[in-house]
Protein backbone atom coordinates (compact mmCIF):
# COMPACT_ATOMS: atom_id res chain seq x y z
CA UNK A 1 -30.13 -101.18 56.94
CA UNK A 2 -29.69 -99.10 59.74
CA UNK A 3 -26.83 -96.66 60.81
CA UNK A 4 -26.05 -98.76 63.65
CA UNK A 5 -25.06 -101.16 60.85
CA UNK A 6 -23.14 -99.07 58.59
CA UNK A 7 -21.14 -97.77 62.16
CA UNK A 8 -20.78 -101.46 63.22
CA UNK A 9 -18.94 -102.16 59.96
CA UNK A 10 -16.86 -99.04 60.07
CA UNK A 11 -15.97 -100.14 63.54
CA UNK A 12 -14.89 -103.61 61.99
CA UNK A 13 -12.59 -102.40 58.86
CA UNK A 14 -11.41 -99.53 60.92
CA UNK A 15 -9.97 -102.03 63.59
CA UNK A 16 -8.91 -104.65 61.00
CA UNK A 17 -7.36 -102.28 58.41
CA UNK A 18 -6.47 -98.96 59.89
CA UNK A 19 -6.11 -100.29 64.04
CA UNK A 20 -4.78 -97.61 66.98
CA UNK A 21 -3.56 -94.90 66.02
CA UNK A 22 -2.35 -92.88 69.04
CA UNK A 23 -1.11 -89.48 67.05
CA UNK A 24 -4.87 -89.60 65.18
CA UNK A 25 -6.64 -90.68 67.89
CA UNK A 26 -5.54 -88.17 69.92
CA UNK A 27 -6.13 -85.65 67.33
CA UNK A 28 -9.76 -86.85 67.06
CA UNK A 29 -9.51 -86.29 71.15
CA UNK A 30 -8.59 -83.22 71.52
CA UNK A 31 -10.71 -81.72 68.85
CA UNK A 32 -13.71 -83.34 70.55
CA UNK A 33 -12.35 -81.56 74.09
CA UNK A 34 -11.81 -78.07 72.00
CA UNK A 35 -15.35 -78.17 70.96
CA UNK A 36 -14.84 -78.54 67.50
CA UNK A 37 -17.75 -80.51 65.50
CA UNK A 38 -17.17 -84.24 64.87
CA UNK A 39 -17.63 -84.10 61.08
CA UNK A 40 -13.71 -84.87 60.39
CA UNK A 41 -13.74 -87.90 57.60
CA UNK A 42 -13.69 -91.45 59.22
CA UNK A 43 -10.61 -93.70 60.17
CA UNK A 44 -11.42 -95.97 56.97
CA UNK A 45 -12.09 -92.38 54.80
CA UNK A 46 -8.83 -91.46 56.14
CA UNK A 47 -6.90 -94.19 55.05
CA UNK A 48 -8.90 -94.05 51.74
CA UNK A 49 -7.19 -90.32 51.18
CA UNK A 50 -3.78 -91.77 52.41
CA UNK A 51 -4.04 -94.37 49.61
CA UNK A 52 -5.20 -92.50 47.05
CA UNK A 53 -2.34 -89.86 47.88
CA UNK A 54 0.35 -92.77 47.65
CA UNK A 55 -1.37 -94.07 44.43
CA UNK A 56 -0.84 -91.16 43.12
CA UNK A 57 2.69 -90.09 43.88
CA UNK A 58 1.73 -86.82 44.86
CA UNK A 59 3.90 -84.67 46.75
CA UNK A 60 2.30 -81.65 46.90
CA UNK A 61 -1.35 -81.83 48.18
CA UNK A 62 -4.03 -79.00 49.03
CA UNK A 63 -7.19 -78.98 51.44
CA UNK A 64 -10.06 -77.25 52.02
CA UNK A 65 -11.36 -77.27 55.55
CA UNK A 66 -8.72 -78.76 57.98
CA UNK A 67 -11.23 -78.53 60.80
CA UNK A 68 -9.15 -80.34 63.34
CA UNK A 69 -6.40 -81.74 61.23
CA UNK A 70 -7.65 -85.02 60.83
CA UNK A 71 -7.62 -85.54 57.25
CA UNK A 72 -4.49 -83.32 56.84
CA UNK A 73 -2.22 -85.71 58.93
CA UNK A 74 -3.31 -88.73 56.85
CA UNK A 75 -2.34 -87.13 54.03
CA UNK A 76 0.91 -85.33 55.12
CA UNK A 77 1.83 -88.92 56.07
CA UNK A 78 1.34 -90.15 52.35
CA UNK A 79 3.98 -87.70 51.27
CA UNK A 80 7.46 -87.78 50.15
CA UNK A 81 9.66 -85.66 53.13
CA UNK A 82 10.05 -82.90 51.17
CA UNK A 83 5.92 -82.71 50.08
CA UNK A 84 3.81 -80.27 51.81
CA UNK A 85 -0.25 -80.28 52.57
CA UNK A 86 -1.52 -76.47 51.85
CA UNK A 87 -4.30 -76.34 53.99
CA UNK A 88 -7.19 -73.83 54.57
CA UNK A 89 -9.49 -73.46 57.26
CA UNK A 90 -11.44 -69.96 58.06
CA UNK A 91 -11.66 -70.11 61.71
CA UNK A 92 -9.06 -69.48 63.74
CA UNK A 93 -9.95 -71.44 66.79
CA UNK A 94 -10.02 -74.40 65.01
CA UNK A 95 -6.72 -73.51 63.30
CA UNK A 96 -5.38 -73.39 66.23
CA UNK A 97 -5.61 -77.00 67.66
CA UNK A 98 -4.97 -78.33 64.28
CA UNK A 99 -1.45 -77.07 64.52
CA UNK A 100 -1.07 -78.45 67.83
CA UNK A 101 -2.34 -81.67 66.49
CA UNK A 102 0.41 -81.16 63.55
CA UNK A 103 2.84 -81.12 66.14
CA UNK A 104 1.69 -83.92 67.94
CA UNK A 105 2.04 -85.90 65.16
CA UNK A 106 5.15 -85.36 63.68
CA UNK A 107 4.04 -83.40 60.66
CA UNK A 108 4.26 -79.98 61.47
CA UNK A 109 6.98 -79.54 59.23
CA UNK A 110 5.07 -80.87 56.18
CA UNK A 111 1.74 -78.53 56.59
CA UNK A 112 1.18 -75.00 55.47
CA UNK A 113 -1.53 -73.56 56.95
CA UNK A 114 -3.63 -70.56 55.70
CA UNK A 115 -6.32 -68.92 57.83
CA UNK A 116 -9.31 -66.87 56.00
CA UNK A 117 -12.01 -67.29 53.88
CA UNK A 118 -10.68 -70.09 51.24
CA UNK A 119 -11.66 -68.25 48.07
CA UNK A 120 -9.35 -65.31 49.04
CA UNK A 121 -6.72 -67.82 49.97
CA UNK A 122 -7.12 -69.99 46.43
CA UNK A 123 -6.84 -66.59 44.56
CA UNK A 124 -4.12 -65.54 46.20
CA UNK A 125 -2.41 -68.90 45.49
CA UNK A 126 -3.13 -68.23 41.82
CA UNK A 127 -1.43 -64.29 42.04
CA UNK A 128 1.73 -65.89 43.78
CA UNK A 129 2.31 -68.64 40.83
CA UNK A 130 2.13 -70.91 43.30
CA UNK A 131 3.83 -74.37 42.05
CA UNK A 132 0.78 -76.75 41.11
CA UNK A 133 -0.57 -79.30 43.69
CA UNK A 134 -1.05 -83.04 42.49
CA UNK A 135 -3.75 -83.96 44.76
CA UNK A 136 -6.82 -81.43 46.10
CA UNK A 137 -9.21 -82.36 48.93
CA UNK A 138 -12.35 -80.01 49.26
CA UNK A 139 -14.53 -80.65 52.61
CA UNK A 140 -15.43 -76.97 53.43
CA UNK A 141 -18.42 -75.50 53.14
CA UNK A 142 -20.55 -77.28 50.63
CA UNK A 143 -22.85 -74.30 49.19
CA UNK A 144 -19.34 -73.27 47.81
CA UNK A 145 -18.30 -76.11 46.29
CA UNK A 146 -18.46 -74.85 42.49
CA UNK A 147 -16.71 -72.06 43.13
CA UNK A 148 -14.04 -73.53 45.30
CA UNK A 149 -13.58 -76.08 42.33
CA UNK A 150 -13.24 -73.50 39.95
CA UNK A 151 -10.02 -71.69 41.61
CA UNK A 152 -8.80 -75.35 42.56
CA UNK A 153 -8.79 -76.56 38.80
CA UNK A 154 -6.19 -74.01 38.41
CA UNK A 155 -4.21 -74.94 40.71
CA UNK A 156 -4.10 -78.09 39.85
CA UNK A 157 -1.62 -80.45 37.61
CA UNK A 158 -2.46 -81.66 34.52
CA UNK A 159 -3.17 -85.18 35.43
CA UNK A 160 -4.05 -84.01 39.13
CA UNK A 161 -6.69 -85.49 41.39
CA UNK A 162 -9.30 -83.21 43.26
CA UNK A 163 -11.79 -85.08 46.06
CA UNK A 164 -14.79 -83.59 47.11
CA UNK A 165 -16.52 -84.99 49.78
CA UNK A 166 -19.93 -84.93 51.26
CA UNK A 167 -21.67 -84.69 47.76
CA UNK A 168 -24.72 -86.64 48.57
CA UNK A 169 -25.83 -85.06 51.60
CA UNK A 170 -28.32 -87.44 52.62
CA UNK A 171 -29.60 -88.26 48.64
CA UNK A 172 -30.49 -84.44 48.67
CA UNK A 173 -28.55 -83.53 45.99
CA UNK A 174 -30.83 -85.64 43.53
CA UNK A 175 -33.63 -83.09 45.03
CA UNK A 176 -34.17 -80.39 42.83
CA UNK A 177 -35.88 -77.93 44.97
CA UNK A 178 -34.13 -78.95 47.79
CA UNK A 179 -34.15 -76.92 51.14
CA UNK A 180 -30.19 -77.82 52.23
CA UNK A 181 -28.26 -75.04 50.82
CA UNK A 182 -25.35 -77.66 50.80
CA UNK A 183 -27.37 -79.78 48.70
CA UNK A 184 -28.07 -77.37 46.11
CA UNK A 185 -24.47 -76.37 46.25
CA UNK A 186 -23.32 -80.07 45.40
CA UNK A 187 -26.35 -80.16 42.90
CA UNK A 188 -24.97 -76.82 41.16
CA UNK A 189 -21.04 -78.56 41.55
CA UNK A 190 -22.12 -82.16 39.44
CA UNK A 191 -23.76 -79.84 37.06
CA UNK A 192 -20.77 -78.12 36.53
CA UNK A 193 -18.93 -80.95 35.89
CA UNK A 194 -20.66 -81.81 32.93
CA UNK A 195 -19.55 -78.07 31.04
CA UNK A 196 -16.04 -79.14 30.60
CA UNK A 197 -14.35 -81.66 28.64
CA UNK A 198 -11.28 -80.92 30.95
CA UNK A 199 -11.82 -83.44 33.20
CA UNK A 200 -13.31 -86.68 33.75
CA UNK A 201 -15.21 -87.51 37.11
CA UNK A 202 -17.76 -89.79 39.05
CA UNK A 203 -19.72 -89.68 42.81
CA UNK A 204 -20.16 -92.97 45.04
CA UNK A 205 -22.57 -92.63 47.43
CA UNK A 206 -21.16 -93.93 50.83
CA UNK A 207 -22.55 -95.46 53.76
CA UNK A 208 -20.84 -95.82 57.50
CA UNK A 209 -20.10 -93.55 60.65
CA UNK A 210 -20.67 -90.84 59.11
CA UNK A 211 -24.12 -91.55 57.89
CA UNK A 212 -25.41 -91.67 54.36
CA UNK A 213 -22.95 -89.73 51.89
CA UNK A 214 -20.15 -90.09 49.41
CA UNK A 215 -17.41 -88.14 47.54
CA UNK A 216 -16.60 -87.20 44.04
CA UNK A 217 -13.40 -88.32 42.21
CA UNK A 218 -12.25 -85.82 39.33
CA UNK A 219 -9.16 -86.65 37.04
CA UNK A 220 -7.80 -83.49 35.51
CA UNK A 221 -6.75 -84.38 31.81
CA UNK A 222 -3.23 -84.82 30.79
């Protein structure tokens, strides 16, 4: 299989099952104008997030690298109106046109954004009691990953979802000695998972426009 393949069949679901989206694809637009690197999660990963979200029933969500908003605005639209999406991004810049894309979309009023390194953010979040989320996406930078996990366990709901995405990294992450920091980072993460009987969790490896990857899906216990 090639990746012409896997993006040929992205292509078809995402025009069967998601179709235009003009607030999203302009997002996706924009961010590409701006600069910003086209690693957002794919129209069908999107809608993946939205669903789980609306499985769920969550209402208050949090996120870990909102890059250009992408993500953030399928989930925001999952919501009750009175939910919110906390979401975290470190660089400004990209900040920046993610609230614009907020606005363009309707959801502006349904996203907190934090700018700054996410581990001083998710610390903070813990100091201020902050009330806990029901559903956590982490897509930031994967060296991090345990420790970003760590802070986000707390400040999640008993019974609470956390996604982590980009776990495979290309099968590297089943490389011991590999030379991908992220890699080692998602190796150290899985490892992690497996010190806790506080959750229960598995990875799929993915295939599709974004190459060869997949995500992790951990259920906090009740």
């Amino acid at each position: 299989m090639s990746y012409e393949r896997w993006k040929a069949v992205d292509d078809f679901v995402g025009e069967l099952l998601v179709g235009a989206d003009v607030p999203l694809d302009e997002a996706v637009a924009r961010s590409t104008r701006e600069g910003l690197p086209a690693i957002a999660v794919s129209p069908p990963q999107g809608k993946f997030l939205y669903l789980l979200a609306r499985i769920h029933g969550a209402r208050r969500v949090l996120e870990l690298g909102t890059l250009g908003g992408y993500s953030t605005i399928w989930l925001a639209r999952a919501l009750p109106r009175d939910g919110v999406v906390v979401t975290l991004e470190l660089d400004p810049r990209y900040a920046q046109v993610a609230g614009e894309n907020f606005a363009r979309a309707g959801v502006a009023d349904m996203v907190e954004q934090h700018v700054g390194p996410a581990l001083d953010t998710l610390r903070e979040l813990r100091t201020q009691d902050t009330e806990p989320f029901d559903m956590v996406f982490i897509d930031a930078d994967k060296q991090t990953t345990p420790e970003y996990f760590t802070e986000c366990v707390e400040l999640t709901r008993r019974a609470g979802v956390i996604v982590v995405d980009n776990v495979v990294r290309d099968g590297e992450v089943a490389v011991a000695d590999s030379d991908d920091a992220g890699a080692r980072g998602m190796r150290r993460f899985h490892e992690q998972l497996t010190e806790s009987p506080r959750w229960s969790a598995t990875t799929i490896q993915t295939v599709g426009v974004k190459g060869y990857d997949g995500f992790t899906l951990v259920l906090l216990d009740e």
